[in-house]
Protein backbone atom coordinates (compact mmCIF):
# COMPACT_ATOMS: atom_id res chain seq x y z
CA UNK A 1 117.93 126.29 74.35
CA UNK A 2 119.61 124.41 77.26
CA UNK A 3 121.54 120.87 77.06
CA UNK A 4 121.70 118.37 79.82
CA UNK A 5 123.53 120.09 83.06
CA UNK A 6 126.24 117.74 84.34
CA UNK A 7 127.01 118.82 87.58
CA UNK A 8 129.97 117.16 89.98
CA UNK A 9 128.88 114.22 92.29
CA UNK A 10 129.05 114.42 96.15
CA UNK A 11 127.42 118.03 96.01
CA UNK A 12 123.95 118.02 98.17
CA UNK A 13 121.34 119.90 99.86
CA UNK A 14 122.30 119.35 103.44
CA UNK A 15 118.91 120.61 104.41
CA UNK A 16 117.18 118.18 101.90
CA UNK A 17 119.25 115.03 102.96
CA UNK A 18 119.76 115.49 106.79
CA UNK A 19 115.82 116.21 107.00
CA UNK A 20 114.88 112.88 104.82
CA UNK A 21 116.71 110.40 106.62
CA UNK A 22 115.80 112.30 110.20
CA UNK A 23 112.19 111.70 109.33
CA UNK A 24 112.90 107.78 107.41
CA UNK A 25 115.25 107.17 111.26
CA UNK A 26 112.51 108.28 113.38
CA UNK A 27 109.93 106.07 110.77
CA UNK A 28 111.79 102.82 111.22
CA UNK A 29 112.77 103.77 115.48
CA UNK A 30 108.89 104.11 115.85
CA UNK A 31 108.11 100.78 113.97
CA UNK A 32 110.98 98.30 115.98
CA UNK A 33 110.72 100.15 119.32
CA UNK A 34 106.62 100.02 119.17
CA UNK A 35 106.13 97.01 117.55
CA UNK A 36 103.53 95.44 119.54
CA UNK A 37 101.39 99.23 119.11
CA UNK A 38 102.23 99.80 115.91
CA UNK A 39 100.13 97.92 113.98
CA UNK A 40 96.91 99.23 115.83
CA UNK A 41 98.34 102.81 114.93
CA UNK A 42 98.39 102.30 111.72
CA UNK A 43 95.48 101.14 111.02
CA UNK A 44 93.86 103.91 112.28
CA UNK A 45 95.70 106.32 110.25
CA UNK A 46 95.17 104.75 107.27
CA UNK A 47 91.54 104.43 108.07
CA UNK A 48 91.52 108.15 108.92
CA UNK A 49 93.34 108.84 105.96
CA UNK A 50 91.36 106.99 103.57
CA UNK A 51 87.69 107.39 104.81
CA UNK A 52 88.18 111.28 104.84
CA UNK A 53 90.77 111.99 101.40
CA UNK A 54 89.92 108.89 99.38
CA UNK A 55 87.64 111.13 96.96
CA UNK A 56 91.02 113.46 96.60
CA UNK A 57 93.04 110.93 94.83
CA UNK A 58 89.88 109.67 93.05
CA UNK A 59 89.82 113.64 91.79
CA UNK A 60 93.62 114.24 91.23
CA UNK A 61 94.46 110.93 89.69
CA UNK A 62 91.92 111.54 87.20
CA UNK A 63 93.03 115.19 86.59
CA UNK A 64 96.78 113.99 86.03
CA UNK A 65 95.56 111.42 83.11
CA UNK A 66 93.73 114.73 81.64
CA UNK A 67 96.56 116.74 81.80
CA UNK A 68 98.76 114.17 80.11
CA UNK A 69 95.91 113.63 77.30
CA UNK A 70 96.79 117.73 76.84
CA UNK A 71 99.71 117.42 76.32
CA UNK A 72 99.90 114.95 73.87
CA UNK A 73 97.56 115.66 71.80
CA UNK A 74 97.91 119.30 71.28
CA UNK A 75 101.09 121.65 69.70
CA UNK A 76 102.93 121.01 72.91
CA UNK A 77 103.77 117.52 71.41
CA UNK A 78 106.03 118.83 69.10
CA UNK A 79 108.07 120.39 71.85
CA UNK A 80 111.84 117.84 72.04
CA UNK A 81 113.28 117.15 75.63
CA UNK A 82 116.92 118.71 75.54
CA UNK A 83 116.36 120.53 72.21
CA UNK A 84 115.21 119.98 68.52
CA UNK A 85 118.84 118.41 67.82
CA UNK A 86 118.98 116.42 71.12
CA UNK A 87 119.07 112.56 70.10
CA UNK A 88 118.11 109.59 72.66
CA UNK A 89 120.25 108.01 74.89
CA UNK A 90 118.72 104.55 74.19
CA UNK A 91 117.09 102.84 71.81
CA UNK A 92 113.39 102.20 72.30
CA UNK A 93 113.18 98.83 73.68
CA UNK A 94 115.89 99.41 76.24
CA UNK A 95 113.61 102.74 77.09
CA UNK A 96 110.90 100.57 77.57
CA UNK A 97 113.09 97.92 79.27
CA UNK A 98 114.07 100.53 81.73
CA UNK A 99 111.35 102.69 82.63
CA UNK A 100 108.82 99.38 82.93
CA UNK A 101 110.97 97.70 85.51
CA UNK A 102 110.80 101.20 87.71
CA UNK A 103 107.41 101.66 87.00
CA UNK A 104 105.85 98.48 88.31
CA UNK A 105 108.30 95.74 89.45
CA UNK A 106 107.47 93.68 92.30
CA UNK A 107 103.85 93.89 92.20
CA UNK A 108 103.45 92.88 89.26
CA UNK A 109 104.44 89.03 90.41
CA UNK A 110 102.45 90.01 93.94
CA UNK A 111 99.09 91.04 92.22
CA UNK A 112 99.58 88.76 88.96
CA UNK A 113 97.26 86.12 90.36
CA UNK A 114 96.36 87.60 93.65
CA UNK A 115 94.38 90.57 92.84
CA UNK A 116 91.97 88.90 90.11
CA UNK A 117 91.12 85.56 92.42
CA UNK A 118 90.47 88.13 95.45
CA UNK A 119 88.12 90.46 93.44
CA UNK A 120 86.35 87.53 92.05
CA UNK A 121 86.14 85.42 95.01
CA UNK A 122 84.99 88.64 97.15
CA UNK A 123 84.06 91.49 94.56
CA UNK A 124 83.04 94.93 95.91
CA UNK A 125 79.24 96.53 95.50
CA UNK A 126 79.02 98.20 92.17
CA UNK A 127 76.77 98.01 89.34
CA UNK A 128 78.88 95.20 87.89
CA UNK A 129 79.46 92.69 90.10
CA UNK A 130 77.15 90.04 92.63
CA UNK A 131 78.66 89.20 95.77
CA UNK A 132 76.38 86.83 96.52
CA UNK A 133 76.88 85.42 92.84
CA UNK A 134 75.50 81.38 92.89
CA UNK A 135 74.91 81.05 89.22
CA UNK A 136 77.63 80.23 85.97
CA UNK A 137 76.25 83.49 85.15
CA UNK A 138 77.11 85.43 87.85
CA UNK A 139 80.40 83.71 88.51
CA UNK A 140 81.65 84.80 84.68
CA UNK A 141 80.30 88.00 85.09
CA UNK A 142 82.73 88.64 88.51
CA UNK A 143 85.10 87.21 86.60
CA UNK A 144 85.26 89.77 84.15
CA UNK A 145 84.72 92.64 86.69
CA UNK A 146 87.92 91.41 89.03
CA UNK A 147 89.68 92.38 85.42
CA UNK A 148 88.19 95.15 84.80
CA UNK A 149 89.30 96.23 88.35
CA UNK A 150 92.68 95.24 88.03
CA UNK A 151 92.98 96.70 84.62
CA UNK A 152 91.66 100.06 86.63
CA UNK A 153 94.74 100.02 89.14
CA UNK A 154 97.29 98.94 86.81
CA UNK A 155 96.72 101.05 83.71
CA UNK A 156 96.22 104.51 82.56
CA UNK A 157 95.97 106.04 85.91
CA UNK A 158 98.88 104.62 86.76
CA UNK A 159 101.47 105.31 84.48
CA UNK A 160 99.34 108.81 83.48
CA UNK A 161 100.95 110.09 86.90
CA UNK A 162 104.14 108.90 86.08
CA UNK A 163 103.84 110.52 82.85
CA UNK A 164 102.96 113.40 84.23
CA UNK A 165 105.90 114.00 87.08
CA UNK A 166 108.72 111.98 84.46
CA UNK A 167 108.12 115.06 81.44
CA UNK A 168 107.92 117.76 84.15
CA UNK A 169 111.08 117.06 85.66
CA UNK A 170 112.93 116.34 82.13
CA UNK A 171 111.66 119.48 80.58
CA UNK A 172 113.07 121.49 83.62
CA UNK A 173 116.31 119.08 83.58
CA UNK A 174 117.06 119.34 79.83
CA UNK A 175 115.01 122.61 78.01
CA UNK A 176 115.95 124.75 81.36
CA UNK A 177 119.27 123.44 82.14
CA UNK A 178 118.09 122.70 85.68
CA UNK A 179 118.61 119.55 88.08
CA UNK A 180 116.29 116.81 87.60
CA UNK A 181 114.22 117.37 91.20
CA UNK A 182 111.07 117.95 92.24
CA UNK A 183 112.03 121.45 93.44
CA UNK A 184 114.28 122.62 90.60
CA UNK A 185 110.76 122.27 88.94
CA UNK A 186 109.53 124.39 91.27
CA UNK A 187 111.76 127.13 91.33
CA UNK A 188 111.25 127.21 87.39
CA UNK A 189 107.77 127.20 87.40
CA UNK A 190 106.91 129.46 90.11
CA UNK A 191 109.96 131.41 91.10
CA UNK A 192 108.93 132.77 93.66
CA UNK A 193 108.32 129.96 95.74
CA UNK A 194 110.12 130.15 99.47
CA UNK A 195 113.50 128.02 99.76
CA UNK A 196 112.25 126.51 102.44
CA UNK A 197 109.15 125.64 101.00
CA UNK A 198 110.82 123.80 98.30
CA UNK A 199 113.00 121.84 100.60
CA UNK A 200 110.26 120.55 102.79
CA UNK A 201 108.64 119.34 99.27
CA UNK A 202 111.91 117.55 98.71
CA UNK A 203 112.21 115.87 102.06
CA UNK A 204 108.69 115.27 101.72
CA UNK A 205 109.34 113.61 97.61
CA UNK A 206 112.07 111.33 99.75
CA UNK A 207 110.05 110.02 102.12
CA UNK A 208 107.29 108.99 99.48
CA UNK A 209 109.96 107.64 97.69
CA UNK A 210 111.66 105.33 100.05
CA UNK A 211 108.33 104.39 101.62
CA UNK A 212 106.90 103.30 98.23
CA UNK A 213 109.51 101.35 97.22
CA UNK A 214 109.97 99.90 100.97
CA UNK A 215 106.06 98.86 100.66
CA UNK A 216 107.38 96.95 97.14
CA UNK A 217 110.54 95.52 98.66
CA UNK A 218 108.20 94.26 101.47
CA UNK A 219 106.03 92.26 99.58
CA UNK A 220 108.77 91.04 97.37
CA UNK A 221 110.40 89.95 100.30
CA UNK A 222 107.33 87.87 101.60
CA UNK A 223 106.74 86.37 98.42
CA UNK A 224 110.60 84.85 97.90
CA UNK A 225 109.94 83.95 101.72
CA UNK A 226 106.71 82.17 100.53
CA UNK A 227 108.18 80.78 97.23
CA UNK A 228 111.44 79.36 99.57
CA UNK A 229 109.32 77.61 102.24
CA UNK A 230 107.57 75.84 99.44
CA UNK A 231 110.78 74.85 97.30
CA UNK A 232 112.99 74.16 100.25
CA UNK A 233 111.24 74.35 103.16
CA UNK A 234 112.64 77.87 104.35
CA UNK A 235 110.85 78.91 107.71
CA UNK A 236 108.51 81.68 106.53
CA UNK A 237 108.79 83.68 109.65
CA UNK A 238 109.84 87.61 110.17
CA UNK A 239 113.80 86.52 110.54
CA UNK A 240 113.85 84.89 107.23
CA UNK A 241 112.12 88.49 105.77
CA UNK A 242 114.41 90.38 107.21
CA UNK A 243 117.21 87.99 106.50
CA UNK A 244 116.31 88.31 102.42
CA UNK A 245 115.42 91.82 102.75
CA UNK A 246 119.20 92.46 103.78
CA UNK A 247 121.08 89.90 101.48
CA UNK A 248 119.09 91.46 98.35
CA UNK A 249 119.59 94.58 99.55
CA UNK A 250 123.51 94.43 99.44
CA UNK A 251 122.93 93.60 96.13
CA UNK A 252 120.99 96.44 95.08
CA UNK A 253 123.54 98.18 96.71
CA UNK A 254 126.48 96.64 94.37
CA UNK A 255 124.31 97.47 91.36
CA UNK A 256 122.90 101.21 92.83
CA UNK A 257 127.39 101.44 93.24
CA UNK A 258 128.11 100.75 89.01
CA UNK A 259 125.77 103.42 88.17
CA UNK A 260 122.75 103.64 85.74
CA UNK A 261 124.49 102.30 82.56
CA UNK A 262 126.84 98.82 84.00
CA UNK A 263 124.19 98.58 86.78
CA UNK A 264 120.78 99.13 86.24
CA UNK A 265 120.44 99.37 82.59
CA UNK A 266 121.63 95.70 82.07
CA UNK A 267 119.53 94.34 85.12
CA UNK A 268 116.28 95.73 83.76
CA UNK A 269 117.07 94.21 80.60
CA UNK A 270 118.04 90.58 81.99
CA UNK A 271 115.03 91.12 84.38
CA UNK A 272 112.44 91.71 81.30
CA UNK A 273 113.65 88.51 79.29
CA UNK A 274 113.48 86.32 82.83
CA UNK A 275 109.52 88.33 83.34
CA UNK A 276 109.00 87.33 79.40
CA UNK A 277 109.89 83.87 79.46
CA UNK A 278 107.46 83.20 82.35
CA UNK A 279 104.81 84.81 80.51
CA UNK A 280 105.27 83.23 77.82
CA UNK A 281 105.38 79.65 79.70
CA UNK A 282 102.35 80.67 81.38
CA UNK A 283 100.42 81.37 78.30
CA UNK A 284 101.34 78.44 75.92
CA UNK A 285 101.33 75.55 78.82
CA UNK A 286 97.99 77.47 80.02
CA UNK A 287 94.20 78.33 78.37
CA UNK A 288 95.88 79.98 75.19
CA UNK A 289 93.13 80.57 73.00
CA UNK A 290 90.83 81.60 76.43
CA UNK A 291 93.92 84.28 77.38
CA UNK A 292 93.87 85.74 73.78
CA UNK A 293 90.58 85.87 73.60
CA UNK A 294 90.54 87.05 77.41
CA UNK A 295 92.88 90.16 76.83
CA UNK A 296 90.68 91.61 73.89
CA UNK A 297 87.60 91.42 75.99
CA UNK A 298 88.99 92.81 79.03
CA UNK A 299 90.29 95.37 77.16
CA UNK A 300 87.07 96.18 76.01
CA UNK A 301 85.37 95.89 79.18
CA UNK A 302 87.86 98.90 80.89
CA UNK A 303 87.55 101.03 77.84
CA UNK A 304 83.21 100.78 78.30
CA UNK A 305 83.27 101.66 81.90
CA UNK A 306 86.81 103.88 81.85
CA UNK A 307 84.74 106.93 83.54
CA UNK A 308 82.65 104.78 85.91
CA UNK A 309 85.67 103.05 87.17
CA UNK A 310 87.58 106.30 87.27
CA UNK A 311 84.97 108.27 89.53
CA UNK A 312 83.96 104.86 91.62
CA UNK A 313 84.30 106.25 95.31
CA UNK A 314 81.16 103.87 97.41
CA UNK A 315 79.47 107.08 97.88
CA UNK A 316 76.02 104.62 97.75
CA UNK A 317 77.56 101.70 99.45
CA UNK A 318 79.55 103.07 102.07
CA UNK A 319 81.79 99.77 102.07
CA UNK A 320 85.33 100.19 102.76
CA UNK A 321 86.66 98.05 99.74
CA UNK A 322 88.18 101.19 98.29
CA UNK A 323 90.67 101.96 101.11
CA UNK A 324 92.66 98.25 100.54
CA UNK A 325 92.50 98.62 97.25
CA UNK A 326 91.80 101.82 94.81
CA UNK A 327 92.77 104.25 97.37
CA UNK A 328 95.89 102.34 98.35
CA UNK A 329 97.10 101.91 94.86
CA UNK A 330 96.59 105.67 94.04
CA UNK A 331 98.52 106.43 96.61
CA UNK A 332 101.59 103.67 95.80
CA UNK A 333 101.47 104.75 92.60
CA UNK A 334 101.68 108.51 94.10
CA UNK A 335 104.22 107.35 96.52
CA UNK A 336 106.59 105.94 93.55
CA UNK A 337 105.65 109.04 91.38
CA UNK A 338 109.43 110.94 92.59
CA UNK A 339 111.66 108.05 92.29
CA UNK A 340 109.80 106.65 88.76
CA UNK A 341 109.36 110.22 87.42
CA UNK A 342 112.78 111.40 88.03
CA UNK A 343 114.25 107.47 86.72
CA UNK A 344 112.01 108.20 83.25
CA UNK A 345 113.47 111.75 83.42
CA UNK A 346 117.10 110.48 83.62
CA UNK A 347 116.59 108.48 80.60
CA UNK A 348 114.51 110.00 78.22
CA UNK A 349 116.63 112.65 77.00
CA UNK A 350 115.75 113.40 73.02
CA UNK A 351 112.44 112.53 73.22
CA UNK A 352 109.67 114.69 72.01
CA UNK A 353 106.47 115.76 74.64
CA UNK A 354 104.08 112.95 72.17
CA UNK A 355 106.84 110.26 71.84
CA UNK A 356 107.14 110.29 75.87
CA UNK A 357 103.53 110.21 76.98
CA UNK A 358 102.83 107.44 74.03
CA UNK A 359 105.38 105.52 75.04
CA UNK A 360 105.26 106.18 79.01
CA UNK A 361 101.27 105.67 78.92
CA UNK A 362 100.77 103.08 76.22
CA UNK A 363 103.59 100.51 76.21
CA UNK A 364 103.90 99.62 79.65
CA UNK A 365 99.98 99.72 79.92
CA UNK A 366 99.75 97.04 76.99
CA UNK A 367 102.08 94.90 78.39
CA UNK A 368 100.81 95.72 82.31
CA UNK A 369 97.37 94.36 80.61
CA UNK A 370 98.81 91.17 78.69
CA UNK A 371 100.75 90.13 82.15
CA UNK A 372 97.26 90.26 83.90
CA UNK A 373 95.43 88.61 81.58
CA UNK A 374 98.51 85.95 81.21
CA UNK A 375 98.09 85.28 84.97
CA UNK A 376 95.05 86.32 86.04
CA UNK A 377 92.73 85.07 83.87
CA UNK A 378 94.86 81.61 84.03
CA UNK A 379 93.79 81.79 87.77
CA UNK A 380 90.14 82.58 87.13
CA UNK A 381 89.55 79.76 84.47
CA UNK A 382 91.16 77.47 86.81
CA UNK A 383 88.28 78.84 89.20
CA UNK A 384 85.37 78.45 87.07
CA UNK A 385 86.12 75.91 84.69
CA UNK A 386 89.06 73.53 86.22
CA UNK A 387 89.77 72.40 89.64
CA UNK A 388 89.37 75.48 91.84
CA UNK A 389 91.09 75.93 94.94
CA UNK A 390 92.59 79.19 94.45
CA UNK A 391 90.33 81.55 96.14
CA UNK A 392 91.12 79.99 99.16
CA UNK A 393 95.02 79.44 98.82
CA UNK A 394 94.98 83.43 97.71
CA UNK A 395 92.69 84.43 100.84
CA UNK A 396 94.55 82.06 103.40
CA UNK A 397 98.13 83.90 101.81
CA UNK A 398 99.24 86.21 99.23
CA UNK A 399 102.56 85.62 99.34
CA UNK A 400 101.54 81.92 98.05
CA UNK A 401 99.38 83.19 95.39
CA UNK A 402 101.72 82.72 92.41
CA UNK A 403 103.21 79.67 93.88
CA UNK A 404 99.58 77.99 94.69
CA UNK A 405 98.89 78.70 91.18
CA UNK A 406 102.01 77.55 89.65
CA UNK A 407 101.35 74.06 90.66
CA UNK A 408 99.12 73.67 88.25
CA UNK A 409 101.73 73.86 85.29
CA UNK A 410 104.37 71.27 84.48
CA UNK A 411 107.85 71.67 86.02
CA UNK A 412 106.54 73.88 88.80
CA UNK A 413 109.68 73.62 90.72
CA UNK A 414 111.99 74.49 88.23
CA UNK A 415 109.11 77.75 87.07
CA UNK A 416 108.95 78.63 90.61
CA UNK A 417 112.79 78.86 91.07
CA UNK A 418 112.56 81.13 87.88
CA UNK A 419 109.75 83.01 89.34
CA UNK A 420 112.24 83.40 92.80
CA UNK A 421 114.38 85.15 90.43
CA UNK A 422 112.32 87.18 88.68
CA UNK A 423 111.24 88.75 91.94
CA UNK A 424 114.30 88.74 93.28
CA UNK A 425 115.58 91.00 90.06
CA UNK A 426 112.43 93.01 90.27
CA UNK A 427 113.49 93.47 94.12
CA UNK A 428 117.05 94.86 93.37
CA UNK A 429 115.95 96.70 90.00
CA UNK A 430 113.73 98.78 92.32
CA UNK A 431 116.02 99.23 95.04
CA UNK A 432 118.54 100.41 92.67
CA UNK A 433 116.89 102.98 90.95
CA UNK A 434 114.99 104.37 94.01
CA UNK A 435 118.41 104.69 95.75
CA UNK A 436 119.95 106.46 92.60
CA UNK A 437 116.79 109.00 92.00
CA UNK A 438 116.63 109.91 96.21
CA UNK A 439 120.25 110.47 95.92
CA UNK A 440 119.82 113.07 92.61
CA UNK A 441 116.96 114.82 94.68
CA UNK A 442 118.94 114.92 97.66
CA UNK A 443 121.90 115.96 95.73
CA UNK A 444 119.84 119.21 94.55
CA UNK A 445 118.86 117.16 91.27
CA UNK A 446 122.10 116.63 89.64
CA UNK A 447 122.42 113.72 87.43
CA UNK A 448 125.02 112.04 89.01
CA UNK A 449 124.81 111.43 92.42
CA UNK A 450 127.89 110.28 94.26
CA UNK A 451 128.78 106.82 95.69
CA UNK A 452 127.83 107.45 99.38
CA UNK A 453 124.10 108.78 98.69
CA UNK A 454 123.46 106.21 96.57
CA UNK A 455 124.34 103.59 99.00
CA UNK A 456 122.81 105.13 102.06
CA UNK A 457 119.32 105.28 100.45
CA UNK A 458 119.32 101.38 99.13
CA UNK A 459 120.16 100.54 103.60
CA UNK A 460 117.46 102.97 104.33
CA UNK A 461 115.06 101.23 102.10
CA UNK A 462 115.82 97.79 102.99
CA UNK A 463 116.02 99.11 106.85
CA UNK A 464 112.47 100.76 106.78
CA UNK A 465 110.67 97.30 104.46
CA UNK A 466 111.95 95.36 107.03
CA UNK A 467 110.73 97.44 110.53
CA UNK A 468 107.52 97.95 108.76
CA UNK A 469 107.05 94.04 107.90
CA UNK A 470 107.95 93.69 111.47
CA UNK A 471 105.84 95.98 113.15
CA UNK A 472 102.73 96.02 111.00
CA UNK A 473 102.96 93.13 107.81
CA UNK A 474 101.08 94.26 105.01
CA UNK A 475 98.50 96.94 106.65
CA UNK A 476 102.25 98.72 107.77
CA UNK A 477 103.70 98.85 104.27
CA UNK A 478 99.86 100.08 103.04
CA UNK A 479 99.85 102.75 105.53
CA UNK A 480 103.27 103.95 105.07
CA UNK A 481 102.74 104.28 100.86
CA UNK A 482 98.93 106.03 101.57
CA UNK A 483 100.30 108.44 104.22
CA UNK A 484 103.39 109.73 101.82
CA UNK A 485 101.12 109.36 98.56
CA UNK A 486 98.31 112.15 100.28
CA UNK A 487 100.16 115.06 100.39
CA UNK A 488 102.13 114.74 97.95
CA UNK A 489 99.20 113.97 95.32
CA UNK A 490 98.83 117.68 95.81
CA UNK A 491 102.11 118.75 94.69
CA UNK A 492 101.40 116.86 91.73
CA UNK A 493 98.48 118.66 90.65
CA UNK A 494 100.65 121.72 91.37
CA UNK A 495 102.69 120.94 89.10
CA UNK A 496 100.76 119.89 86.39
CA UNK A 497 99.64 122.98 86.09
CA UNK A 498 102.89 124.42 86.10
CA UNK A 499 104.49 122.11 83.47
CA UNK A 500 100.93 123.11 81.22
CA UNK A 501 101.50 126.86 81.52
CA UNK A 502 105.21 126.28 81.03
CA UNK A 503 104.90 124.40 77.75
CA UNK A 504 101.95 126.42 76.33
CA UNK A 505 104.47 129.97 77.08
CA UNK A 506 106.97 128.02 75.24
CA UNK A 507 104.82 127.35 72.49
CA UNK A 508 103.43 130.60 71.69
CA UNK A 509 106.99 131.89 71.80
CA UNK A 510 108.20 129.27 69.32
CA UNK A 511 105.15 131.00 67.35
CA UNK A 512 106.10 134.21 67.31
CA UNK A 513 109.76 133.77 66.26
């Protein structure tokens, strides 16, 4: 039975490090050197990407969530991360705390109101939904779809691949005494796996990585832009992005520099009371009784059509609604899956198999769901019962979405400063802990990555959000998090089925002793 390995900073894979930032470099030279081709190219590749592998992620995403339901609920449960004497590192709401501002951050504010106006206001071609809706009817009945769909990107799926990568990587880390990287999981799980093989996985885990989280930073970035030129009449232009990107980034870089504990632990924390209070203002100055009777409803309305939303790919309509939307957020989520698994890793020491997926599939889902319905479904009665306007303050600009709807609540400056914040947090929270988990992989997984690593991933981050903003806006940072997710949704599957044939060998040991 193996403890936690504690291995010296400053050690690292020179292959691993040298050939992640040589492909992130040659990223963000493409992007500023090709700015005025750029965005042409990638559109194409995502389109290629999308129309051709969409029904892959559809397929693995799906598989992952089964996987996790395995694991749970069978005799692997029982099995305890570092040992059956290991004890937690942290008590359960700072667990939650932590792993919920990794797991979904910026979007969260991005998407709040966004996502359900633009899915009612322009819904795709399903069985549930009537684009051409006219009627009360048909209006209510989009409305409940454009949750349903949001519920569908931001729930199980979601955090079931998290779930998924996070226990593979701490079994490996804490049962096998191994670091916490995607290819010390590997090497345990199929030994006899090439070393070079494992290292292009690696580079490959680090460029998902720092693409994901430079696709959040970039949309955080546009929405403080947004929220500033409304407050105090900030020029929103592509200096004033890349002006925030690099102030918030020094400051993910002074937090990234105290470590996980002074650092990151108590900026998640201050970050979740700051993302609380808003949702709290939000739902007792808003449609409280609506939004509680709103978030039962819609949580009844994903649960009914769980498998049709799950298996959804517009093989009848042969739209392309799924490639801005489902397809991209399986991928984002995929993209994230190395930095957030190996974060959940880092800090779930002592937990058993059952305790981890509950808590990394349930809680954050629950409260995922409640911040939707706290914002979203605020939007959508102002759309069918109040004034309106939304749908075309969301379409003209996302980045305005939460600040367009904001200003129909009482001391909207003052919650729209907060809101600034919040983002602002959520910006530097993610920063942080993507620049601490690429340094660990980099570092050949050990848990404490030294001072320069850490550093030099939170500037490549900020450097690549801001040459994809300026090259290609939002279809840029899209592309970038769909053409990382692809591949490396395979490895996940890979290793899923590694981690299952791991735990079930350790099982029927435990059984025979």
């Amino acid at each position: 039975m193996a403890s936690r390995t504690e291995n010296s900073p400053g050690d690292f894979n020179p292959t691993v490090f040298f050939g992640a930032i040589g492909a992130i470099t040659l990223l963000i030279l493409f992007s500023v050197f090709n700015a005025d081709r750029a965005a042409d190219h990638f559109e194409a590749i995502q389109a290629f990407a999308t129309h051709n592998f969409g029904w892959l992620l559809v397929l693995i995403v799906n598989v992952l969530l089964i996987c996790a339901g395995l694991m749970a609920f069978s005799r692997m449960g029982d099995i305890r991360l570092g040992g059956q004497d290991a004890k937690a590192d942290y008590g359960r709401l700072t667990w939650f705390a932590m792993l919920f501002s990794a797991g979904m951050g910026i979007g969260l504010l991005f998407y709040g109101v966004a996502e359900p106006v633009l899915h009612f206001s322009s819904p795709p071609t399903t069985a549930f939904s009537n684009p051409d809706a006219t009627s009360i009817s048909d209006h209510a009945r989009n409305a409940q779809h454009a949750m349903g769909l949001t519920f569908l990107h931001w729930g199980l799926h979601a955090w079931g691949i998290y779930a998924v990568i996070g226990l593979g990587l701490a079994y490996v880390g804490y049962n096998r005494g191994l670091g916490l990287s995607i290819g010390a999981f590997l090497k345990a799980a199929f030994p006899r796996i090439p070393n070079l093989l494992v290292d292009l996985i690696d580079i490959l885990a680090i460029t998902a990585t720092v693409c994901g989280v430079a696709a959040s930073l970039g949309f955080g970035a546009s929405q403080i832009n947004a929220g500033l030129a409304i407050l105090a009449g900030v020029p929103d232009t592509d200096l004033s992005k890349a002006a925030l990107i690099v102030i918030i980034t020094l400051l993910a870089t002074i937090s990234v520099a105290l470590g996980l504990d002074k650092g990151i632990r108590r900026l998640s924390e201050i970050n979740m009371l700051l993302a609380v209070g808003l949702a709290l203002f939000v739902l007792l100055a808003g449609p409280t009784i609506f939004l509680f009777d709103s978030y039962v409803q819609n949580i009844g309305y994903y649960l009914q059509r769980f498998i049709y939303f799950s298996t959804w790919t517009e093989a009848y309509s042969q739209t392309d609604w799924q490639s801005s939307w489902t397809i991209f957020y399986w991928a984002w989520w995929i993209s994230w899956s190395p930095f957030v698994g190996i974060f959940i890793a880092r800090i779930s020491y002592g937990r058993t198999v059952r305790e981890f997926i509950a808590g990394v599939l349930l809680v954050p889902t629950l409260f995922t769901f409640a911040w939707m319905t706290i914002f979203g479904d605020s939007a959508l009665q102002i759309e069918l019962f109040g004034q309106g306007g939304l749908s075309e303050a969301v379409t003209a600009s996302m980045p305005d979405a939460l600040f367009a709807f904001l200003t129909h609540y009482p001391l909207t400056d003052i919650v729209s400063g907060i809101a600034i914040v919040i983002i602002a947090t959520f910006f530097v929270t993610s920063a942080d802990s993507g620049a601490l988990v690429t340094a660990m992989i980099a570092s050949g997984g050990h848990h404490h990555a030294g001072f320069l690593p850490r550093v030099t991933w939170a500037v490549a981050m900020g450097a690549l959000a801001g040459a994809l903003l300026w090259s290609g806006g939002f279809g840029a940072l899209q592309t970038a998090a769909i053409v990382t997710g692809l591949p490396f949704a395979v490895v996940l599957l890979v290793m899923a089925v590694g981690l299952l044939n791991m735990l079930r060998s350790d099982c029927d040991l435990a059984a025979d002793t």
